[in-house]
N, C-alpha and C. Protein backbone atom coordinates (compact mmCIF):
# COMPACT_ATOMS: atom_id res chain seq x y z
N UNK A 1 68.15 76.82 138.23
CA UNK A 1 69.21 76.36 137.34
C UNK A 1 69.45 77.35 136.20
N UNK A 2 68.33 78.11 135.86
CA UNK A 2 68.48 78.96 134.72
C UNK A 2 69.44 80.10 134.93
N UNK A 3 69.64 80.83 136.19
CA UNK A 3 69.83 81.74 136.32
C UNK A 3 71.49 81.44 137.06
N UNK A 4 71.67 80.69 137.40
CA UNK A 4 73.17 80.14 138.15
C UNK A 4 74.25 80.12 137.53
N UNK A 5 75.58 80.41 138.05
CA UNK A 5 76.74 80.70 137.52
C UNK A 5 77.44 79.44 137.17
N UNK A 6 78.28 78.83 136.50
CA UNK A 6 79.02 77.89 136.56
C UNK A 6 79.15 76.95 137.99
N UNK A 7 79.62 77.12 138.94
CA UNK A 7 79.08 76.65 139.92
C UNK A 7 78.67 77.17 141.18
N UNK A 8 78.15 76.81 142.36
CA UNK A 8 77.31 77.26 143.22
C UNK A 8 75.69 77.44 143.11
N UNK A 9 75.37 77.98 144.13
CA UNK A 9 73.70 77.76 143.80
C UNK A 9 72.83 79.39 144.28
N UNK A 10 74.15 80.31 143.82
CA UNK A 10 73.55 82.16 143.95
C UNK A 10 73.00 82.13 142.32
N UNK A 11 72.88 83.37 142.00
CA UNK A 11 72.06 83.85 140.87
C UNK A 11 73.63 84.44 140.17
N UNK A 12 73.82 84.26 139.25
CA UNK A 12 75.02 84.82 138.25
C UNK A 12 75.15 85.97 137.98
N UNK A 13 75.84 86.19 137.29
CA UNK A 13 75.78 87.65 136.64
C UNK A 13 74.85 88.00 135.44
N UNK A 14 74.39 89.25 135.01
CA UNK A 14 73.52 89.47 133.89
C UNK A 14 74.42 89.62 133.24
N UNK A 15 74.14 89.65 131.72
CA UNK A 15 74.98 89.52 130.50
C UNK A 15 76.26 90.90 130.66
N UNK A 16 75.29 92.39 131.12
CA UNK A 16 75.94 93.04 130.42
C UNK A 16 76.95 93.55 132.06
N UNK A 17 76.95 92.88 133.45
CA UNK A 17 77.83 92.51 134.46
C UNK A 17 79.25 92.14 133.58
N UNK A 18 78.66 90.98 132.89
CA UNK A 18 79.98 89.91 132.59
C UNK A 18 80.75 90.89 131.59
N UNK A 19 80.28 91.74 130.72
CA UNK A 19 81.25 92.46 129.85
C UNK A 19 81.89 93.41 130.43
N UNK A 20 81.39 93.80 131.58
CA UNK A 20 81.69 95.16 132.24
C UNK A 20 82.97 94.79 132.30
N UNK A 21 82.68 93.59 133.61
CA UNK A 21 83.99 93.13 134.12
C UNK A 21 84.86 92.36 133.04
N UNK A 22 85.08 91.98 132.33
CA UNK A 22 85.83 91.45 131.31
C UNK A 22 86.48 92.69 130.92
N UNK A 23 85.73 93.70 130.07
CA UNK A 23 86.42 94.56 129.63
C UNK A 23 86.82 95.76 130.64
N UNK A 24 86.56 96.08 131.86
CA UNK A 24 87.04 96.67 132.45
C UNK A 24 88.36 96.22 133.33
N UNK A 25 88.35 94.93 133.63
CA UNK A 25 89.66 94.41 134.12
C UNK A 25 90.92 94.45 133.37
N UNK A 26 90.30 94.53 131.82
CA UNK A 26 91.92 94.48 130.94
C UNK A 26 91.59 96.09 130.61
N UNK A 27 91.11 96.54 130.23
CA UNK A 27 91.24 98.11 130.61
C UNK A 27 92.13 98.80 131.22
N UNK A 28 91.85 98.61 132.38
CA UNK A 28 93.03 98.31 134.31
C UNK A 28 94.35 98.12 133.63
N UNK A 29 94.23 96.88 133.19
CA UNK A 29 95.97 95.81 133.14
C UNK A 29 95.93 96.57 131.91
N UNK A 30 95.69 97.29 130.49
CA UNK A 30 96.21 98.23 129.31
C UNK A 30 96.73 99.15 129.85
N UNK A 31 95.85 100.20 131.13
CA UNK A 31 96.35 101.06 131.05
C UNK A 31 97.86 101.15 131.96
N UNK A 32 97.77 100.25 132.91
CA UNK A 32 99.03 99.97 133.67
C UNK A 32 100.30 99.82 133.23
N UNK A 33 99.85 98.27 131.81
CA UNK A 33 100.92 97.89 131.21
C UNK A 33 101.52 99.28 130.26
N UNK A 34 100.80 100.30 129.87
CA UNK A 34 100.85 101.55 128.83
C UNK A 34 101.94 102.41 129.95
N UNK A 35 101.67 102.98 130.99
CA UNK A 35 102.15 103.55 131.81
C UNK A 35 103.63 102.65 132.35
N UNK A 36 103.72 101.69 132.45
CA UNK A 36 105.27 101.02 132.65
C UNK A 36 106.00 101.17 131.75
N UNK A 37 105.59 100.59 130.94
CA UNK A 37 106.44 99.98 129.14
C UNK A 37 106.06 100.31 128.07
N UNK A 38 104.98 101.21 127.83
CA UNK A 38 104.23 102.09 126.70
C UNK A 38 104.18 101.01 125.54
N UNK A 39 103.85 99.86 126.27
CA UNK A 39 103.50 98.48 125.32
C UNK A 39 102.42 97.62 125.91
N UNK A 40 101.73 96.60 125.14
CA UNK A 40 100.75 95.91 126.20
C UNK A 40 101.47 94.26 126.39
N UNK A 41 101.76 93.89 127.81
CA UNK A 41 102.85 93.35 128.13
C UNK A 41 101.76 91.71 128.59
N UNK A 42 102.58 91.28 129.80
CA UNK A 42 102.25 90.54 130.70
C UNK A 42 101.27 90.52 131.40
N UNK A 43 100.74 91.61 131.82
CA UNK A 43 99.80 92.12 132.61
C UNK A 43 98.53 92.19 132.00
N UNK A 44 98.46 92.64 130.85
CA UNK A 44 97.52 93.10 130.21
C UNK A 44 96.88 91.64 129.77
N UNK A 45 97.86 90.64 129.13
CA UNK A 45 97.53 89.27 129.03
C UNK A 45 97.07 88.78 130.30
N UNK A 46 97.77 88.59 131.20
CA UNK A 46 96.80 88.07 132.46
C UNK A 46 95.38 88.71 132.47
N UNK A 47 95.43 89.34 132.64
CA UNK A 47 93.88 90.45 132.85
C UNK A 47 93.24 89.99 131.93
N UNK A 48 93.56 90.03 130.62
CA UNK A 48 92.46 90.00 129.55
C UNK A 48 92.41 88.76 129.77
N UNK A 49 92.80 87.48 129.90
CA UNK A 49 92.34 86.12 130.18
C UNK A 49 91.50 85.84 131.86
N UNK A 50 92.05 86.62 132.07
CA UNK A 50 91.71 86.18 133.72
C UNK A 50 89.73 86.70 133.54
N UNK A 51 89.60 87.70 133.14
CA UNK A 51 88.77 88.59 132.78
C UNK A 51 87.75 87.77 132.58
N UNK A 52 88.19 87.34 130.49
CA UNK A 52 87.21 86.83 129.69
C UNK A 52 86.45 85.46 130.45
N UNK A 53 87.42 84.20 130.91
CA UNK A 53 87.20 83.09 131.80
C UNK A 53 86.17 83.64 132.48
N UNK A 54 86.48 84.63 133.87
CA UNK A 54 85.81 84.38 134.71
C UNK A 54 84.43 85.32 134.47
N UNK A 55 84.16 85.80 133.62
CA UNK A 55 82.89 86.54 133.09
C UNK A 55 82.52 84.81 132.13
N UNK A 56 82.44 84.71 131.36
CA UNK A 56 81.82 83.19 131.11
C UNK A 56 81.62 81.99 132.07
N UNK A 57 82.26 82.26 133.49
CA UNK A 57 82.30 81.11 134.48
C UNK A 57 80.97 81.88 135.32
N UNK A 58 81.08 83.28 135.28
CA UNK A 58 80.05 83.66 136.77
C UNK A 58 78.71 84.17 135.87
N UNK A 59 78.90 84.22 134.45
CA UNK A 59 77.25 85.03 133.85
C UNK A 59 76.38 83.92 134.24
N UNK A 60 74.91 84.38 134.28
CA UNK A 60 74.01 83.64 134.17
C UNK A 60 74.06 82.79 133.02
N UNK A 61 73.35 81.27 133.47
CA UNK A 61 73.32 80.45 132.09
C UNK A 61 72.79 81.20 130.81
N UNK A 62 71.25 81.22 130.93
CA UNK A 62 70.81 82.42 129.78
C UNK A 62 71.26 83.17 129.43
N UNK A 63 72.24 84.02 130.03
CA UNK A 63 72.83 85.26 129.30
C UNK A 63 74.45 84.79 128.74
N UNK A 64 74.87 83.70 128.36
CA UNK A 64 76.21 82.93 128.02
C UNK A 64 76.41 83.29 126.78
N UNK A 65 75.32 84.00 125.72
CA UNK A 65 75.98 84.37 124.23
C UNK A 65 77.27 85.57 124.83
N UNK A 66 76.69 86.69 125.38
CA UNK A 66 77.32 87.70 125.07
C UNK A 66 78.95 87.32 125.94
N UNK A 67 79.21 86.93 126.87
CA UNK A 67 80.31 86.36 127.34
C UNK A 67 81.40 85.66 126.36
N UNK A 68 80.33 84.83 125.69
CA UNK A 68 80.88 83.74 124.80
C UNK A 68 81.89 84.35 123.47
N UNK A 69 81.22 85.72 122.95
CA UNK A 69 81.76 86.30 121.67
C UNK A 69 82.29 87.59 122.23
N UNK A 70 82.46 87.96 123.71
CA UNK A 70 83.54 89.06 124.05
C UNK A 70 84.56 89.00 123.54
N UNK A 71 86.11 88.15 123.55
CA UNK A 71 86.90 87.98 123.95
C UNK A 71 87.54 89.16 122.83
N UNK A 72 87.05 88.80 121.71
CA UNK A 72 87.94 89.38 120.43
C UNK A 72 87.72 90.89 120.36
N UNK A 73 86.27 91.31 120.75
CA UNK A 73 86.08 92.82 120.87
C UNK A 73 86.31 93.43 121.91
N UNK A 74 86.71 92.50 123.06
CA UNK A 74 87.12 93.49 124.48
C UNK A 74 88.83 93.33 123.88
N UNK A 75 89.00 92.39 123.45
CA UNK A 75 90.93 92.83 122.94
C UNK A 75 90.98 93.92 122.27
N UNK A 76 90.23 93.47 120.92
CA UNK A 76 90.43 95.13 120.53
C UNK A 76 90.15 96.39 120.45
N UNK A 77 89.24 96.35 121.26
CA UNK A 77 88.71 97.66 121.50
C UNK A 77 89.95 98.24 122.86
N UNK A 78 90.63 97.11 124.06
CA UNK A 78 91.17 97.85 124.61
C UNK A 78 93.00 97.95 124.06
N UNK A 79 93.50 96.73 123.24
CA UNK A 79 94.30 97.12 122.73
C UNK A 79 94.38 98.51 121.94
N UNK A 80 93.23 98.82 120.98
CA UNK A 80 93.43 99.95 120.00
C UNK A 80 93.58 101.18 121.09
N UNK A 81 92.82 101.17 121.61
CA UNK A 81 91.73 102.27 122.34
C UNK A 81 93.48 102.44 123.70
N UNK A 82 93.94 101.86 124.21
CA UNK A 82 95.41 101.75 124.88
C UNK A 82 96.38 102.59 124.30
N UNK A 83 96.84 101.93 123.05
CA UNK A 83 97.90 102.18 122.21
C UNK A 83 97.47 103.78 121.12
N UNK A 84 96.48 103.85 121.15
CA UNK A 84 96.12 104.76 120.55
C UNK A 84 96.02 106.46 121.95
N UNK A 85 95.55 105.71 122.96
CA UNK A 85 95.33 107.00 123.89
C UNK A 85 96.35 107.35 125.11
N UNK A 86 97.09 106.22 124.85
CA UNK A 86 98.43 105.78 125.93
C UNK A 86 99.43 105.51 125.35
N UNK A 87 99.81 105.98 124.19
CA UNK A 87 101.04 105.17 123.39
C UNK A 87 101.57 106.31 123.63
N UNK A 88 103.25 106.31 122.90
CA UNK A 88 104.46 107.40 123.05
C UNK A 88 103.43 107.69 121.55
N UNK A 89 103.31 109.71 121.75
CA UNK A 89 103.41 110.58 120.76
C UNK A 89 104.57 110.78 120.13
N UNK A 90 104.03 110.56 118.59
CA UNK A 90 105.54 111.06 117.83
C UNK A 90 104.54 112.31 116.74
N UNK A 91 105.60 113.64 117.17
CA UNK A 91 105.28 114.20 115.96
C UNK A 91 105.14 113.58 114.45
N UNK A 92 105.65 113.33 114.09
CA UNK A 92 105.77 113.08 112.43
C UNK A 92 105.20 111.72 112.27
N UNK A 93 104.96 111.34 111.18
CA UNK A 93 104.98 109.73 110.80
C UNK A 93 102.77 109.53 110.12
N UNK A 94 102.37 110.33 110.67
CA UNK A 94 100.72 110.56 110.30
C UNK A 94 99.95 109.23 110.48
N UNK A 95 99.59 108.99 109.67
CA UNK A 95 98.40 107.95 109.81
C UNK A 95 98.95 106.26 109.34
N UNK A 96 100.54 106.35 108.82
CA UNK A 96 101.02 105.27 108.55
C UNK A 96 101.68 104.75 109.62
N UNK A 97 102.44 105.85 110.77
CA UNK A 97 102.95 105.81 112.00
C UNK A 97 102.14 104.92 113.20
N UNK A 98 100.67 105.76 113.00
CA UNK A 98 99.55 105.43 114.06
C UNK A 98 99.00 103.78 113.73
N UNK A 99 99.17 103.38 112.04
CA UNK A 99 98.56 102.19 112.03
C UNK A 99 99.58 100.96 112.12
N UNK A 100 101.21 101.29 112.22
CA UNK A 100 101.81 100.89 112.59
C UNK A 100 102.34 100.59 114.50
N UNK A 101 101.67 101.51 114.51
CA UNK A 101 101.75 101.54 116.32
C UNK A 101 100.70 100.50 117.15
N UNK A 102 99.44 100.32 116.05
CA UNK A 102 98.83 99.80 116.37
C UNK A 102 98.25 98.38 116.23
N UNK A 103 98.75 97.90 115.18
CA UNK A 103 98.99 96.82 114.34
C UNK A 103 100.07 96.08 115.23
N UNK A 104 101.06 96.46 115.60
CA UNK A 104 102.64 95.70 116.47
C UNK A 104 101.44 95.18 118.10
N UNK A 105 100.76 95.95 118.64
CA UNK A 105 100.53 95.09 120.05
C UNK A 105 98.66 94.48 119.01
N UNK A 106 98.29 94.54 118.45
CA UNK A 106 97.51 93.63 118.03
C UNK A 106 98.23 92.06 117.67
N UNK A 107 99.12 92.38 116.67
CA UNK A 107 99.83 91.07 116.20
C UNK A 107 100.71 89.83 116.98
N UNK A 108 101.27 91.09 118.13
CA UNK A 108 102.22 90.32 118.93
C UNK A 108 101.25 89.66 120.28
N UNK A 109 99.85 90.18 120.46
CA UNK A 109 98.78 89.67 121.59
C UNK A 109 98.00 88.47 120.75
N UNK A 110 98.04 88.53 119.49
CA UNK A 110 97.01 87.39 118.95
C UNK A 110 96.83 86.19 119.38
N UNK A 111 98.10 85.73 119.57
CA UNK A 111 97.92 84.04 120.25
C UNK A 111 97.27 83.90 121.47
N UNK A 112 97.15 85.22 122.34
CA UNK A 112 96.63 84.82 123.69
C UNK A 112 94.91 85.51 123.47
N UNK A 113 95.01 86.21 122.19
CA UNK A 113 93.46 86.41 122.22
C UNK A 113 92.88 85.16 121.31
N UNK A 114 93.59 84.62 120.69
CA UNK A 114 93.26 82.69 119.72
C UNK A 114 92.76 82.26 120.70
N UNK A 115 93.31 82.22 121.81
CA UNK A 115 93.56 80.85 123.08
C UNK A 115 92.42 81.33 123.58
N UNK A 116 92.43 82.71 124.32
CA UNK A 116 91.32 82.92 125.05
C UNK A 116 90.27 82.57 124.61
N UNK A 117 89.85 82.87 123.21
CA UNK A 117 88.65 82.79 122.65
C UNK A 117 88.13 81.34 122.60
N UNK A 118 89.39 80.47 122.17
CA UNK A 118 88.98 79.14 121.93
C UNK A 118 88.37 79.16 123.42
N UNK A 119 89.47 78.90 124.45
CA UNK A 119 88.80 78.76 126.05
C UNK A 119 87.28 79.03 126.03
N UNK A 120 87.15 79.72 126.38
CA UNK A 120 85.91 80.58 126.49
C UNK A 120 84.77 80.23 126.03
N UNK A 121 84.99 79.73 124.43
CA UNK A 121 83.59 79.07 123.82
C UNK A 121 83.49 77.68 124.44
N UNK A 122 84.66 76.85 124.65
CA UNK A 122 84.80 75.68 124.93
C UNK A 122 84.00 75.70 126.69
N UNK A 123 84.00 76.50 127.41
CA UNK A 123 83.70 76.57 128.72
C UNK A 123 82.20 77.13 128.37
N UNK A 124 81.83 77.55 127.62
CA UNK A 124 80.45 78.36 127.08
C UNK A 124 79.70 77.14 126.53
N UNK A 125 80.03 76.21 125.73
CA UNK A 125 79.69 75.40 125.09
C UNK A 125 79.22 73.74 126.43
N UNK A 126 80.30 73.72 127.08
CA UNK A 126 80.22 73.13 128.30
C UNK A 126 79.43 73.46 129.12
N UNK A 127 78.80 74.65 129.53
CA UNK A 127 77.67 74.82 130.02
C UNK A 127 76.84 74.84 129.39
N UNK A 128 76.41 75.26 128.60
CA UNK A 128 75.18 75.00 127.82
C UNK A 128 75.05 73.14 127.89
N UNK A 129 75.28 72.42 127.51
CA UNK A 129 75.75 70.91 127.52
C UNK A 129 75.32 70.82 129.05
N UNK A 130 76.57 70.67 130.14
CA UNK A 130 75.96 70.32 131.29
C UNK A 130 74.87 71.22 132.35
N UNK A 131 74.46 72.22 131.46
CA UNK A 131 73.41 73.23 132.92
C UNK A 131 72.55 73.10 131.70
N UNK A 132 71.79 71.87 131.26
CA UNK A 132 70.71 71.80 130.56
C UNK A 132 69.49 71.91 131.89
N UNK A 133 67.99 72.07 131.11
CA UNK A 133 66.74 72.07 132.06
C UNK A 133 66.75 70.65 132.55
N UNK A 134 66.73 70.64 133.99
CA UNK A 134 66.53 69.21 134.96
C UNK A 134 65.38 68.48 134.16
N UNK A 135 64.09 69.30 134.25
CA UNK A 135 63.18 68.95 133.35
C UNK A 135 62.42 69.42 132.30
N UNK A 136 62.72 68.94 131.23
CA UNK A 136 62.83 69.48 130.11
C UNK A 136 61.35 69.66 129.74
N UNK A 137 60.02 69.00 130.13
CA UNK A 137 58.86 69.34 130.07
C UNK A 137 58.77 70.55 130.51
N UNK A 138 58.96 71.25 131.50
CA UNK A 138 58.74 72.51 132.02
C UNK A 138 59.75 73.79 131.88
N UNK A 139 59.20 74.74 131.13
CA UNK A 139 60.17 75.86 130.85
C UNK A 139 60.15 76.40 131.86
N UNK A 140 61.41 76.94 132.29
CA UNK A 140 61.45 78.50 133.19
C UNK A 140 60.70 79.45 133.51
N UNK A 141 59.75 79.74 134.37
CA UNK A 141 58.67 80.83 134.43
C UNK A 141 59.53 82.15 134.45
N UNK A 142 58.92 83.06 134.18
CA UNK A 142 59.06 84.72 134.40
C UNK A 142 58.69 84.98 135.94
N UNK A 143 59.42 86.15 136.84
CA UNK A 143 59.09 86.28 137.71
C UNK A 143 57.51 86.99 138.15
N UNK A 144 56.91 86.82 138.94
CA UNK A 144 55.51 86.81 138.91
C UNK A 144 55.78 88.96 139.27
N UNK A 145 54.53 89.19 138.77
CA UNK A 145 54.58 90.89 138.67
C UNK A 145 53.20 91.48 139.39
N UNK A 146 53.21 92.68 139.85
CA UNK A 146 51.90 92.98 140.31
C UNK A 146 51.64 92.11 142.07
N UNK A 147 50.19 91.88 141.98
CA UNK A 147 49.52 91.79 143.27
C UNK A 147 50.04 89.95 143.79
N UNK A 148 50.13 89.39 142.61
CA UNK A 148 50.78 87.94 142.97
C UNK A 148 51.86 87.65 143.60
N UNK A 149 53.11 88.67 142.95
CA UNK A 149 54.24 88.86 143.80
C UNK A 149 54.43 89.15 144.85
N UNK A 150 53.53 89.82 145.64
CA UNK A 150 53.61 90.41 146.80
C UNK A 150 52.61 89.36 147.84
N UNK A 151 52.23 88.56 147.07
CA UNK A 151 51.28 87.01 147.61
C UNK A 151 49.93 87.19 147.79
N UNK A 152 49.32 88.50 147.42
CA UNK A 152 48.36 88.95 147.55
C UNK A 152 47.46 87.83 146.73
N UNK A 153 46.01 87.81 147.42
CA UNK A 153 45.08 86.84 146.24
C UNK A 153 44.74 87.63 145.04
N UNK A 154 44.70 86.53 144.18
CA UNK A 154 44.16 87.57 142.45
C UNK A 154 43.33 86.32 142.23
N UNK A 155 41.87 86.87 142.15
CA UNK A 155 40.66 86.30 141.61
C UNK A 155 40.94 86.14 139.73
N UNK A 156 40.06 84.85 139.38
CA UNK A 156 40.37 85.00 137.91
C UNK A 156 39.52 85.94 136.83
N UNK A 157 38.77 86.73 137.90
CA UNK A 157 37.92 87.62 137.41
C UNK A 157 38.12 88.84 137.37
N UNK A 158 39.21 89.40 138.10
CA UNK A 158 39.50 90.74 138.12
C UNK A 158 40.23 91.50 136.64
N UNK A 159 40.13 92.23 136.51
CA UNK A 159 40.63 93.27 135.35
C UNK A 159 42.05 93.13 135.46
N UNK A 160 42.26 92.74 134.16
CA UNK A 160 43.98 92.95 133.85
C UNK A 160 44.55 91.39 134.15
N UNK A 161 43.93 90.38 134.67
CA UNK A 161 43.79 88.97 135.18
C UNK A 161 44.16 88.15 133.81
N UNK A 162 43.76 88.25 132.67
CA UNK A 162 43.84 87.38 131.82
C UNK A 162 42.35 87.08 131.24
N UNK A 163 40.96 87.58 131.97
CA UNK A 163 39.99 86.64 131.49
C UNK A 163 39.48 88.19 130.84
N UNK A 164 40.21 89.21 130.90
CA UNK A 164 39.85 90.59 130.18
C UNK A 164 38.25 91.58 131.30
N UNK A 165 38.56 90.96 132.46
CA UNK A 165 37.55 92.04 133.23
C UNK A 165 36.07 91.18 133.55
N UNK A 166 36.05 90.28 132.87
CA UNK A 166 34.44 89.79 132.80
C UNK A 166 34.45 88.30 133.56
N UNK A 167 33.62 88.43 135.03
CA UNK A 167 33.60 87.07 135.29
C UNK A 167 33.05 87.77 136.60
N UNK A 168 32.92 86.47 137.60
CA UNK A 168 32.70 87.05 138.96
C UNK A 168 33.13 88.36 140.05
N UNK A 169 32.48 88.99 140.33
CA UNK A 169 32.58 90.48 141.14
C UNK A 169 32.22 90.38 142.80
């Protein structure tokens, strides 16, 4: 249960899976929408929602912070990072030009990065809530390491065992 995606019964994604794909899917739809309309359009909104959702639907339960607080830094990092490396060059205009270029697709995307974000925690928050521990007496073990994993026997006497080397030989 710890390790499962929103639904099904495979193993999820690790935290830093879910950002990849979040921020690499609207990446995709920036640079597309940049290359059509040298603006961030329709596309770029689909993507960046389609993205953020389904990286909070497929991460592992445990790893649900970093999914949860993407939404606003994968917008702007690929809005700026778009408009700034894909926008129309204008000679003139300097650094009041550039923060104006960049400020217009921040302002005019906000409502769908509001929405997303709300989404997102609300679906983040919902799992946490319903993919609680079945039984709450027993935490999650770590996966077993060494000679156990491989099913091999481990005496409680051997070195490195836990009892520090000293016991039956």
């Amino acid at each position: 249960w710890y390790d499962r995606p929103i639904i099904g019964q495979f193993r999820g994604l690790p935290w830093w899976a879910a950002v990849v794909l979040a921020f690499g899917l609207t990446a995709i739809a920036a640079f597309v929408d940049m290359q059509r309309q040298d603006s961030l359009g329709r596309i770029y909104q689909g993507a960046f929602v389609v993205g953020c959702v389904v990286a909070v639907c497929l991460v592992r339960r445990r790893s649900l912070f970093g999914p949860i607080v993407q939404p606003p830094l994968v917008f702007a990092i690929t809005a700026i990072g778009a408009v700034v490396l894909l926008g129309p060059k204008s000679g003139s205009g300097g650094l009041k030009a550039m923060a104006i270029s960049v400020a217009l697709p921040l302002t005019s995307n906000f409502p769908t990065m509001g929405i997303t974000t709300a989404v997102v925690v609300l679906i983040g928050v919902y799992r946490l809530w319903r993919e609680r521990n079945p039984d709450p007496d027993v935490r999650p073990s770590k996966p077993a390491k060494g000679r156990a994993a491989r099913g091999e026997a481990v005496l409680a006497g051997e070195p490195g065992q836990g009892s520090g080397g000293r016991g039956l030989r």
